[in-house]
Every structure is written in structure tokens, then in C-alpha cells.
Protein backbone atom coordinates (compact mmCIF):
# COMPACT_ATOMS: atom_id res chain seq x y z
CA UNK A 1 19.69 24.51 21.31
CA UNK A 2 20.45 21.50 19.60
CA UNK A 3 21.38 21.37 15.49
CA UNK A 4 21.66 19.00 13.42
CA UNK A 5 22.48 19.67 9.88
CA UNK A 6 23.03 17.43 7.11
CA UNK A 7 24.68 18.23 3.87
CA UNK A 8 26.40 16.33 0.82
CA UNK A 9 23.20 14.64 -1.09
CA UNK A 10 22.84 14.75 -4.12
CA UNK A 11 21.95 12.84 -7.67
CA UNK A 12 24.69 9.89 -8.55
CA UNK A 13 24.69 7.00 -11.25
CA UNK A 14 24.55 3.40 -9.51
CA UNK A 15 28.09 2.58 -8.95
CA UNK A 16 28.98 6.07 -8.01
CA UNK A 17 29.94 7.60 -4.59
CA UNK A 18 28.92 10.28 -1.89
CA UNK A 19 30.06 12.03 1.10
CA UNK A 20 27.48 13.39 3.60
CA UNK A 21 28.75 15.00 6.39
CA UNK A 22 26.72 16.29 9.74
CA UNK A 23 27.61 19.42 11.20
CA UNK A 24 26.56 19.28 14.88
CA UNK A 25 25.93 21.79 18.04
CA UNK A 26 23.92 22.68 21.23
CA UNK A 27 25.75 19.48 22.75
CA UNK A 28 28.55 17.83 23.71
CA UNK A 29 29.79 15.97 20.58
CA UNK A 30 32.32 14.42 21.72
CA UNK A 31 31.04 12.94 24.41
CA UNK A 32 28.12 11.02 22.15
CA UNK A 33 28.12 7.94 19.74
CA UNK A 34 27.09 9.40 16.71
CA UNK A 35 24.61 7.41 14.13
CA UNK A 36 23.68 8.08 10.28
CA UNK A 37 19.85 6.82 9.49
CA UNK A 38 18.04 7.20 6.54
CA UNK A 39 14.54 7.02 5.13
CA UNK A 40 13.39 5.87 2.09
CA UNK A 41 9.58 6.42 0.18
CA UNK A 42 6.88 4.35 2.23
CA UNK A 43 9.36 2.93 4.39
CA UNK A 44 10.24 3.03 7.92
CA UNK A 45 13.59 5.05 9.08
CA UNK A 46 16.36 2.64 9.81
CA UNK A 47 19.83 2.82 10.93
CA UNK A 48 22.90 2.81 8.76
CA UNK A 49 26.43 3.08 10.84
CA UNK A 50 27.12 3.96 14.26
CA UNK A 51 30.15 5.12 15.38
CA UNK A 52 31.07 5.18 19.09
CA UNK A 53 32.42 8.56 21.38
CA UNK A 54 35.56 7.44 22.76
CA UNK A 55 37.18 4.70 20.63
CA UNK A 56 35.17 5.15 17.67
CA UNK A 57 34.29 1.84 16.94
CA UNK A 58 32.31 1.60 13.94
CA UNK A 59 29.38 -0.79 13.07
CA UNK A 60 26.81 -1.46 10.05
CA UNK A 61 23.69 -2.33 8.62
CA UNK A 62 24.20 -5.65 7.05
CA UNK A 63 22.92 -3.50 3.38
CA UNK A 64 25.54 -1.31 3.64
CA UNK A 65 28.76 -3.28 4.96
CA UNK A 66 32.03 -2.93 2.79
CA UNK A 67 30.58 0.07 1.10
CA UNK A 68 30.15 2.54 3.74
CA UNK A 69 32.10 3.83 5.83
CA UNK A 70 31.80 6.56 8.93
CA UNK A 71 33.74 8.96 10.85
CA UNK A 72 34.02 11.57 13.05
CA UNK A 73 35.63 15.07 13.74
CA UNK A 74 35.49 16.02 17.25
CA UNK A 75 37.38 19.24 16.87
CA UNK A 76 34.57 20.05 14.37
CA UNK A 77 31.59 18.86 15.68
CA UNK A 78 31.13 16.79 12.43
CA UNK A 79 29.93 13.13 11.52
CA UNK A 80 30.70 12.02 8.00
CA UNK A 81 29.21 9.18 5.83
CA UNK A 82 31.07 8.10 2.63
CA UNK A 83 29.31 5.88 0.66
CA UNK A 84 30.59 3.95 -2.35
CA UNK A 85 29.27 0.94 -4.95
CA UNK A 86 25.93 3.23 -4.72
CA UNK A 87 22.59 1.28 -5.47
CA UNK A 88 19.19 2.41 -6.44
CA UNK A 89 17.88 1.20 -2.98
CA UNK A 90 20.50 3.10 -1.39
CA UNK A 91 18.20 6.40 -2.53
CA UNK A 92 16.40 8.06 0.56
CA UNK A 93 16.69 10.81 2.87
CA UNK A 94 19.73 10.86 5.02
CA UNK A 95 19.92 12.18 8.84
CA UNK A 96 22.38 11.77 11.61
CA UNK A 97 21.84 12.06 14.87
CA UNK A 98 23.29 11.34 18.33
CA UNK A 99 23.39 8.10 20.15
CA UNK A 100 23.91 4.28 18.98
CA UNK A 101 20.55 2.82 18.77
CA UNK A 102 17.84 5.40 19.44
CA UNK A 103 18.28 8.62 18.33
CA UNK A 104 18.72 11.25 21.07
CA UNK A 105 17.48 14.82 19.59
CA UNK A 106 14.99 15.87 17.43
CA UNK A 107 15.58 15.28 13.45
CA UNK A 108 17.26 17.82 11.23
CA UNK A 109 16.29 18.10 7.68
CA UNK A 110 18.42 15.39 6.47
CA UNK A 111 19.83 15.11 2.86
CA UNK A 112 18.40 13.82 0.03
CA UNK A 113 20.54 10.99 -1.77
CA UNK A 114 19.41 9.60 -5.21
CA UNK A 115 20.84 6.46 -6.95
CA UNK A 116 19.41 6.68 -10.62
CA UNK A 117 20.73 6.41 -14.15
């Protein structure tokens, strides 16, 4: 059975910085690109980094380029998102999930990240 569980939200001042990090299993990690989406109020899911199986090549949406940054732990099953220079659009519900474009499992509960002063 698949998991997918996301932890490392939390409130931060605009300018501030977070680490999320996905704890995966049920699958073969290592053998799957790995992606971080997120979801804010009223607004369609969209997808924030990427980062490949085998070479881990990374890549970005153009919003979040030069401040985020993700990474991978294949002996622990675990995707990471830092994010840095935080900005008040930046707040929404964070999820990871497997695969480079389209997601490959069902959804996890994702984290809740909040950009506010």
C-alpha cells in the first residue's frame, strides 16, 4: 500500500525559510522521479520541482526558481523541499508525489505552508 506523507509546514514571516520533507513507501522509490506540488485557496494544484530517479536532475516552476531547491534520499525513502526568500503567494498546501509530470498515486495529506507577517 502506497504512503505518502508530508511533514515540515508550518507559519513563517515573508523572507523566511522551510524544509518539507516526504516520507515515502508501498513502492519502489528509487526507481521514480519524485515531484513536490502544491495547492493554494481557489486555485488549481500545480507543480513546483521535479527531481529525476537516476541522475537526479532537478527542474522548476518559473515562481519558484533560485529559491527552491529539491532532493532526495533513496536510502530513506524521502523527498525534501527547502524553500527560501518565502512569499505570501508561496502559502498553500504542499504534497509530493511520484512521477515528473502527472502524479502517479493517490494524494497524501500534504502540509500546510503559510507566508504571513
Amino acid at each position: 500500500q502506497v504512503q505518502l506523507v508530508e511533514s515540515g509546514g508550518g507559519l513563517v514571516q515573508p523572507g523566511g525559510s522551510l524544509g518539507l520533507a516526504c516520507a515515502a513507501s508501498g513502492f519502489r522509490f528509487s526507481a521514480y522521479a519524485m515531484s513536490w506540488y502544491r495547492q493554494a485557496p481557489t486555485k488549481e494544484r500545480e507543480l513546483v520541482a521535479t527531481i529525476t530517479a537516476a541522475s537526479g536532475s532537478t527542474n522548476y516552476a518559473d515562481s519558484v526558481k533560485g529559491r527552491f531547491s529539491i532532493s532526495r534520499n533513496n536510502l530513506k525513502n524521502t523527498v525534501y523541499l527547502q524553500m527560501n526568500s518565502l512569499k505570501p503567494e508561496d502559502t498553500a498546501v504542499y504534497y509530493c508525489n511520484a512521477g515528473a509530470t502527472i502524479p502517479t498515486w493517490d494524494w497524501g495529506q500534504g502540509t500546510q505552508v503559510t507566508v504571513s507577517s
